[in-house]
Structures are given as C-alpha cells and as structure tokens.
C-alpha atoms as a PDB file:
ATOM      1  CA  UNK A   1      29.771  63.813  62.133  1.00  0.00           C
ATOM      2  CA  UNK A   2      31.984  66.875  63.107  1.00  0.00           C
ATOM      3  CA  UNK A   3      35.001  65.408  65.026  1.00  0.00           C
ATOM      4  CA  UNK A   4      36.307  68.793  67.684  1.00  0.00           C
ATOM      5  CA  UNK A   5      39.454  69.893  66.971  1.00  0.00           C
ATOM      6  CA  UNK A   6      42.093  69.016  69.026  1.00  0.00           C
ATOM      7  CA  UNK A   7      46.196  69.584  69.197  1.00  0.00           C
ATOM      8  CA  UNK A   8      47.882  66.606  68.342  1.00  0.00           C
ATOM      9  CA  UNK A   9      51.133  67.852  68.867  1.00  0.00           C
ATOM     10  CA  UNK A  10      50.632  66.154  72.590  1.00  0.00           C
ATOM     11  CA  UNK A  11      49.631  62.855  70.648  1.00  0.00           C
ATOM     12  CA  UNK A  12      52.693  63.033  68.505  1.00  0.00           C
ATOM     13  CA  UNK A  13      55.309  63.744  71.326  1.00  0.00           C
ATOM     14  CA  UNK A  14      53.572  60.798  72.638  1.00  0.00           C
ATOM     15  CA  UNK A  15      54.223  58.448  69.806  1.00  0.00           C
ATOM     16  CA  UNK A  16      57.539  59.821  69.653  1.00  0.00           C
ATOM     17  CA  UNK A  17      58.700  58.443  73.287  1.00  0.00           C
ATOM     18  CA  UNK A  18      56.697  55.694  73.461  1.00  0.00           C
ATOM     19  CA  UNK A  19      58.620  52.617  72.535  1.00  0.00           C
ATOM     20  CA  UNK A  20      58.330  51.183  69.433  1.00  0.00           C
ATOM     21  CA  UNK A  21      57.324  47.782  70.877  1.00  0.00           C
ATOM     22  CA  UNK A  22      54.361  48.878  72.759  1.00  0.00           C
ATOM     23  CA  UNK A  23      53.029  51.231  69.931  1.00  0.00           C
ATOM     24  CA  UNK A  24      52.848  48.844  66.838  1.00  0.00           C
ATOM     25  CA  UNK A  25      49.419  47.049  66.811  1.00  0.00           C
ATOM     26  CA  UNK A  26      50.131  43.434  64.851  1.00  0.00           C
ATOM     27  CA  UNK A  27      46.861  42.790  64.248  1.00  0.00           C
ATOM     28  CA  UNK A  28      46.510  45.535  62.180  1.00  0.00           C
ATOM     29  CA  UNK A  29      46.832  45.936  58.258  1.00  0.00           C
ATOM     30  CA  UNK A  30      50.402  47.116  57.662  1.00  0.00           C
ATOM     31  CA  UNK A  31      50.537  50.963  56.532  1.00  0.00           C
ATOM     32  CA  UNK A  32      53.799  52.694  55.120  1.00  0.00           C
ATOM     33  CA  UNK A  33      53.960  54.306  58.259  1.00  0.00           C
ATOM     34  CA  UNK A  34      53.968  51.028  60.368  1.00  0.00           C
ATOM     35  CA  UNK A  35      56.357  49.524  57.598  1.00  0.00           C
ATOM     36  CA  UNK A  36      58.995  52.253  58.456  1.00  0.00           C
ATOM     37  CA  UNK A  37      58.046  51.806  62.119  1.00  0.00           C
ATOM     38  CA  UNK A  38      59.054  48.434  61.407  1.00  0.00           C
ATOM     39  CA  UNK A  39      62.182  48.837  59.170  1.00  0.00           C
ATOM     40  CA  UNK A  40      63.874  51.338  61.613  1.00  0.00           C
ATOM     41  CA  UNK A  41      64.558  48.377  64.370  1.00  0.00           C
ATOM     42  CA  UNK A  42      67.809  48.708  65.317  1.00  0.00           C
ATOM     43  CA  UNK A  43      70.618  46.306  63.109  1.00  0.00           C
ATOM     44  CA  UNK A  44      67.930  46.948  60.055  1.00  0.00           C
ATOM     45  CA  UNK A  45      69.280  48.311  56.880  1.00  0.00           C
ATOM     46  CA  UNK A  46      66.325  50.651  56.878  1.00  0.00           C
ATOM     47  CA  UNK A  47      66.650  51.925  53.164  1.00  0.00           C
ATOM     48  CA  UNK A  48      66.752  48.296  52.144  1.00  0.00           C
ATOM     49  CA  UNK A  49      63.858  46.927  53.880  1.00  0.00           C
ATOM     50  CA  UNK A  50      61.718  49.859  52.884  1.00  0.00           C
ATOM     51  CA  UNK A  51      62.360  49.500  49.321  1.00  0.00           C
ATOM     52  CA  UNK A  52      62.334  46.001  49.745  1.00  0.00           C
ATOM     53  CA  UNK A  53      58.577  45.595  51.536  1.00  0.00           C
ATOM     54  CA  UNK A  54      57.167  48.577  49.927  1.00  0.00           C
ATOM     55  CA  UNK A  55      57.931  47.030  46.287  1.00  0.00           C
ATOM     56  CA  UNK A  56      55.913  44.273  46.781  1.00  0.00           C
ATOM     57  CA  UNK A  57      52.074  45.383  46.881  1.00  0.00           C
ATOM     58  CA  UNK A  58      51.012  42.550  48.841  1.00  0.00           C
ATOM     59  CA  UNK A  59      52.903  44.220  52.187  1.00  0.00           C
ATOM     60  CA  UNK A  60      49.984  46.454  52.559  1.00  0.00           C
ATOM     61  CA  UNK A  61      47.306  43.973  52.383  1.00  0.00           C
ATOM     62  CA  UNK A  62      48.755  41.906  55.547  1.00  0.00           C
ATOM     63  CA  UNK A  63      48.493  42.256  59.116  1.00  0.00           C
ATOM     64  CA  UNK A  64      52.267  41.642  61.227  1.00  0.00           C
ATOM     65  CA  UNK A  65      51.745  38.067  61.597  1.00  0.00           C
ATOM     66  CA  UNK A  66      51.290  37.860  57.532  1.00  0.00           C
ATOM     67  CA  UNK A  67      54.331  40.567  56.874  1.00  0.00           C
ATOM     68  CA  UNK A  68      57.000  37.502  58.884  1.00  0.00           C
ATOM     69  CA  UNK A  69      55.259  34.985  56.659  1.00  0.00           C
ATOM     70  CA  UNK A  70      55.585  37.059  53.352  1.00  0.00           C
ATOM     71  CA  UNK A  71      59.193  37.824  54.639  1.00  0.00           C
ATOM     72  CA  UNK A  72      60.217  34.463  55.036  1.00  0.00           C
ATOM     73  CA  UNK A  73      59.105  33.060  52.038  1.00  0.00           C
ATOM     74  CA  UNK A  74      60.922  36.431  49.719  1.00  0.00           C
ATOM     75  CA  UNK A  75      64.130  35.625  51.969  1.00  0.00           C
ATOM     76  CA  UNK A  76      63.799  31.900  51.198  1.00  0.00           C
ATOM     77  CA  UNK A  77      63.136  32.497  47.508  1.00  0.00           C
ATOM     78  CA  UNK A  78      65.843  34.547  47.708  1.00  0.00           C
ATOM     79  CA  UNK A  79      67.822  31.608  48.590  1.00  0.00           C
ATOM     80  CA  UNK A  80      66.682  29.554  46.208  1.00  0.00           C
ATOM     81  CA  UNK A  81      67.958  31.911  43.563  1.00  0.00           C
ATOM     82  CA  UNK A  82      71.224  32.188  44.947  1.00  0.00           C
ATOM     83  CA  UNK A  83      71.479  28.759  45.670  1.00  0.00           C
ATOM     84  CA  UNK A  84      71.381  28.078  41.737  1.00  0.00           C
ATOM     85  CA  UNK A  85      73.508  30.964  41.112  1.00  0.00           C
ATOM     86  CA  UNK A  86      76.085  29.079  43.174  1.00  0.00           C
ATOM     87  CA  UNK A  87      75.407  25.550  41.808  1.00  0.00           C
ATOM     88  CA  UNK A  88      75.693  27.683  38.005  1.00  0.00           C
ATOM     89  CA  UNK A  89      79.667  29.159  39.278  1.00  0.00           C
ATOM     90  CA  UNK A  90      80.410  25.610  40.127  1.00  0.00           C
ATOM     91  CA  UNK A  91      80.053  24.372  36.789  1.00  0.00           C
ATOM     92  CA  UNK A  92      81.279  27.141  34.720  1.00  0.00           C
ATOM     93  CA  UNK A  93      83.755  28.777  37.026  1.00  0.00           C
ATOM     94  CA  UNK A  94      87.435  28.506  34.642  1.00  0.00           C
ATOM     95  CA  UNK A  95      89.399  29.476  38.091  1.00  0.00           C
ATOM     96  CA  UNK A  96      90.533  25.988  39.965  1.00  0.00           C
ATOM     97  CA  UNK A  97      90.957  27.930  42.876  1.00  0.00           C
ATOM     98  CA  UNK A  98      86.906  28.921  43.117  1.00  0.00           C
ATOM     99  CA  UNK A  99      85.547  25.346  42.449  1.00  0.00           C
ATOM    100  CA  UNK A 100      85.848  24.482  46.131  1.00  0.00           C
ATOM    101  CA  UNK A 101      84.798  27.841  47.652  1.00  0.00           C
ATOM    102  CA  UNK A 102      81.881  28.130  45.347  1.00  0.00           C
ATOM    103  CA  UNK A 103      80.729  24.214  46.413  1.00  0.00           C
ATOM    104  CA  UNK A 104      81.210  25.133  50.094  1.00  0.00           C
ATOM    105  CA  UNK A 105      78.940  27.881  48.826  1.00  0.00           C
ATOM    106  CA  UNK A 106      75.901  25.352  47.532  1.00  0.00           C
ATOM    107  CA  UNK A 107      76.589  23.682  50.702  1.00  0.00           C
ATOM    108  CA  UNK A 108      75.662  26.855  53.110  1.00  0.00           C
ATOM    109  CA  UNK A 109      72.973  28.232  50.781  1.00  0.00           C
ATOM    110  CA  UNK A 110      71.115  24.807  51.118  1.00  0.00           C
ATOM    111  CA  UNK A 111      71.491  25.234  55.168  1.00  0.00           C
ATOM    112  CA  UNK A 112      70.295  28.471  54.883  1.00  0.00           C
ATOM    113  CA  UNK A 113      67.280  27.330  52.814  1.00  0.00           C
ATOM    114  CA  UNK A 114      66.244  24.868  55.161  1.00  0.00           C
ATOM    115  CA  UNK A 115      67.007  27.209  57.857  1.00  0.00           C
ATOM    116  CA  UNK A 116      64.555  28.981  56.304  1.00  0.00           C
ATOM    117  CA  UNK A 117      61.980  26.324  56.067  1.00  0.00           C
ATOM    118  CA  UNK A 118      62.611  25.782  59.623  1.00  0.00           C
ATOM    119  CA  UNK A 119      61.352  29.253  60.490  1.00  0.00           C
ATOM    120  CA  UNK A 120      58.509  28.873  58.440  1.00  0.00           C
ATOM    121  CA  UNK A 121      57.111  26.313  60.481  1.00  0.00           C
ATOM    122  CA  UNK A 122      58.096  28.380  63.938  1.00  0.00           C
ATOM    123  CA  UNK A 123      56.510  31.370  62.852  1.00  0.00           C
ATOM    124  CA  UNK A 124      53.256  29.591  62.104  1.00  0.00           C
ATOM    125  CA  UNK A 125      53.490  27.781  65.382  1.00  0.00           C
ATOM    126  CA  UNK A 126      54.117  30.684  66.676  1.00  0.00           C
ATOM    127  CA  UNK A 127      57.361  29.995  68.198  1.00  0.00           C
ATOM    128  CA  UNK A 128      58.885  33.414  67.705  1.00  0.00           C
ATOM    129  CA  UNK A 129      61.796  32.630  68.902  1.00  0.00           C
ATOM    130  CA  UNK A 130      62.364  29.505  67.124  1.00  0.00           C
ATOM    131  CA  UNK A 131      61.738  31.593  64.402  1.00  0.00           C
ATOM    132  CA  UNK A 132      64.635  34.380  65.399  1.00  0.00           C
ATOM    133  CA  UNK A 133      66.904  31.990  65.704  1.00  0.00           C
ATOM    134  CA  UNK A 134      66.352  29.472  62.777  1.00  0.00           C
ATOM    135  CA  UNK A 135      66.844  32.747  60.487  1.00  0.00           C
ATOM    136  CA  UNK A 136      70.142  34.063  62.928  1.00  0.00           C
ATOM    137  CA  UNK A 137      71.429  30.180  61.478  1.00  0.00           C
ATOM    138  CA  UNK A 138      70.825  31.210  57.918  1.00  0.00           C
ATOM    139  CA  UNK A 139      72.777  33.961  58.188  1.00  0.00           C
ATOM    140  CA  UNK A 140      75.464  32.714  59.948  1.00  0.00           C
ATOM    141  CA  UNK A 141      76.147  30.038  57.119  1.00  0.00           C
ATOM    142  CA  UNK A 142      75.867  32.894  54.091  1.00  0.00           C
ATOM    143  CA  UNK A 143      78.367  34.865  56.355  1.00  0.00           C
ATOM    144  CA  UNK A 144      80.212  31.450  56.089  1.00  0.00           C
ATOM    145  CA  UNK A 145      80.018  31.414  52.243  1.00  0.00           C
ATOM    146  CA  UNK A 146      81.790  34.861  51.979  1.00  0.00           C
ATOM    147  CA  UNK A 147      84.552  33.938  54.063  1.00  0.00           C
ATOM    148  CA  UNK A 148      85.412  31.408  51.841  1.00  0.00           C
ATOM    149  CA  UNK A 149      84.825  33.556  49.238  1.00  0.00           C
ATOM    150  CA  UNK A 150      87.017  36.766  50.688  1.00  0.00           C
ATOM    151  CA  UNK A 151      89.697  37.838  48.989  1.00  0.00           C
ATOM    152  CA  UNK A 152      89.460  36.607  46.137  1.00  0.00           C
ATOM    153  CA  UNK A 153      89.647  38.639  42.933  1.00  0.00           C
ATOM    154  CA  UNK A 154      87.911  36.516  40.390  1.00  0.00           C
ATOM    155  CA  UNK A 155      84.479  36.399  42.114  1.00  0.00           C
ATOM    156  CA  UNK A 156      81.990  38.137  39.882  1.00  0.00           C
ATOM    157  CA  UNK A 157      80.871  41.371  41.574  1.00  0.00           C
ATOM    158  CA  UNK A 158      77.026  40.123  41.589  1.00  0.00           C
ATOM    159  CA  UNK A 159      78.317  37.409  44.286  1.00  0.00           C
ATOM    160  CA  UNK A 160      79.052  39.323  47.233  1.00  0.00           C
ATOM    161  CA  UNK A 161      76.130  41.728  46.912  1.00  0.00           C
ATOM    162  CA  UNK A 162      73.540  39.026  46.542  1.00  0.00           C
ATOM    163  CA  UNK A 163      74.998  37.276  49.193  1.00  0.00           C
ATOM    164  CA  UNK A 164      74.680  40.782  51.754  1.00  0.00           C
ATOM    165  CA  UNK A 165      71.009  41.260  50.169  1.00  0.00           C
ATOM    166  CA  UNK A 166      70.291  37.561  51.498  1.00  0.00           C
ATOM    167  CA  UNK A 167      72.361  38.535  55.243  1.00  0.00           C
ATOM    168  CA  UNK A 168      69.902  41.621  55.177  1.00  0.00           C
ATOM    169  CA  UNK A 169      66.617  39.399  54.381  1.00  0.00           C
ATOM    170  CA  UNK A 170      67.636  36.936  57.138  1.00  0.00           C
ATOM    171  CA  UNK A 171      68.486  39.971  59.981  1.00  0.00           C
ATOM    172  CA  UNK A 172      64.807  41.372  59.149  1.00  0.00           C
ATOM    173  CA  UNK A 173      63.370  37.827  59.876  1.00  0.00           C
ATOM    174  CA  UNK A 174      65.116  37.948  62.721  1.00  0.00           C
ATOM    175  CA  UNK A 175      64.051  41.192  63.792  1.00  0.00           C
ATOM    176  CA  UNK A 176      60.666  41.085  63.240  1.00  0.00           C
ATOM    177  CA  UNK A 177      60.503  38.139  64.721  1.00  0.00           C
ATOM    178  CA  UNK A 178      62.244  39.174  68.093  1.00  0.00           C
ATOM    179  CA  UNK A 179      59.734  42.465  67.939  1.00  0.00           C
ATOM    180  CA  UNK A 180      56.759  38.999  68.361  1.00  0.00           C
ATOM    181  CA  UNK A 181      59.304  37.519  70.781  1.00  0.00           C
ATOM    182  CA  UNK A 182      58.947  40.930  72.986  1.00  0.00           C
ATOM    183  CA  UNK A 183      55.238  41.271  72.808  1.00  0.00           C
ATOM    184  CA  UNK A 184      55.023  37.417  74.238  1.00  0.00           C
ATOM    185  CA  UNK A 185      52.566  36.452  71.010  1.00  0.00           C
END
C-alpha cells in the first residue's frame, strides 16, 4: 500500500513542544528513542541512564510499566553488591578510623535495600508514588553513607563512585516513577 507523502516537519515541531509527559505512550514497547525520551527528565544523569538501560537488551523488550520493574530490581542488585562491598571494608579495612564509617555504611545500604524492596511492591500495586518516594529514602541513606565517609583520604576510590552510580539508579526510580505519578496510572 502506497502511504502519500506528507511533510513531517509540522509533526516534528509538534513533538518538539509537546510535553514530554503527554507524548510518551507506556503501554508501548520501549524504543531507543523513547529510552532517551525517558533519560532526559530533568535531575537525570542522561549519559548514565542511557548507557545504563541501553546495555541491558532486555530494555527493549518491555513496555514502561516493565522498564520501573527492570529498574528497580538493577538498582536493588546494585545494592546488594555494594552492600557486600561495605560488609568486605569492614573486615579488612587496616584504618581504625574507617571501621565505624564503613559499618554505618552496611547499616544505610541495608535501608536502602529494603527501601528498595519497598518500591517493588508500590510499583506493582501501582502506587507510583509510594514508589517515588520509597526510592527518594534509598537515596537519602547512601547520601548518608558518604557523609560519613567525606573527607577521608583512605577510602578506596571505587567507594564513592559506586556509591553516586547507586544515588543515580535510585533518582531514575524516582523519576520514572513520578513521570506514572503525572499520568495518574
């Protein structure tokens, strides 16, 4: 079937002033398009969450809905990982000064795990909201973690980035979920 041809320059000024919000269809498989549409929310590290999502094949065989719940679980895994790192510094760390920091540490990565969990069960409740929020806690207690851990020159360098990486995981949660939030799904 011949389609007529038609100037979509109209259609793309369109797209281009139409809020993001109204534009994204979450029902939809995710595209790389409608991944960057996604990733370039304002407070997202866009480079990040690009390389991040488009790494992991299974992105583009989910809808929105299915994108929050693949998020969520790589963010909590995330955690997990981090959470043993931590436990690992406790018992190895030869600095007296980093034993309690790095325990403190195990203590707000095991919040922010079942912070996590928490908006696992939101999101498939679909309390989007709930969902915002239980990941705004996880970050909040990693954001915790380096404050104990600021300033201090013995930290390996690994430490702080991981713990950003995980701050950046939990703010996409967040985000995507408050894009839900908006559309009242």
């Amino acid at each position: 079937m011949a389609f007529p041809r038609v100037s979509i320059l109209p259609l793309l000024l369109l797209l281009l002033i139409t809020p993001f919000s109204s534009s994204l269809s979450l029902s939809d498989t995710i595209t790389k398009d409608s991944l960057y549409q996604l990733c370039s929310q304002p407070t997202i590290r866009k480079h990040f969450c690009i390389i991040w999502l488009t790494n992991d094949p299974t992105t583009f065989t989910l809808n929105f809905y299915g994108l929050l719940g693949l998020v969520i679980q790589k963010t909590q895994l995330y955690g997990y990982k981090n959470l043993a790192m931590m436990k690992s510094l406790v018992r190895t760390t030869t600095d007296p000064m980093l034993k309690i920091p790095y325990g403190s540490c195990v203590t707000y990565y095991e919040s922010a795990i079942k912070s996590m969990e928490e908006a696992i069960k939101f999101a498939i409740l679909k309390k989007y909201e709930l969902t915002s929020e239980a990941a705004g806690k996880a970050f909040s207690s990693i954001n915790s973690c380096e404050a104990d851990l600021a300033g201090r020159n013995t930290v390996p360098s690994d430490v702080p980035l991981r713990n950003i990486r995980f701050k950046r995981m939990c703010n996409i949660v967040r985000v995507f979920s408050d894009v839900l939030t908006a559309k009242n799904y």
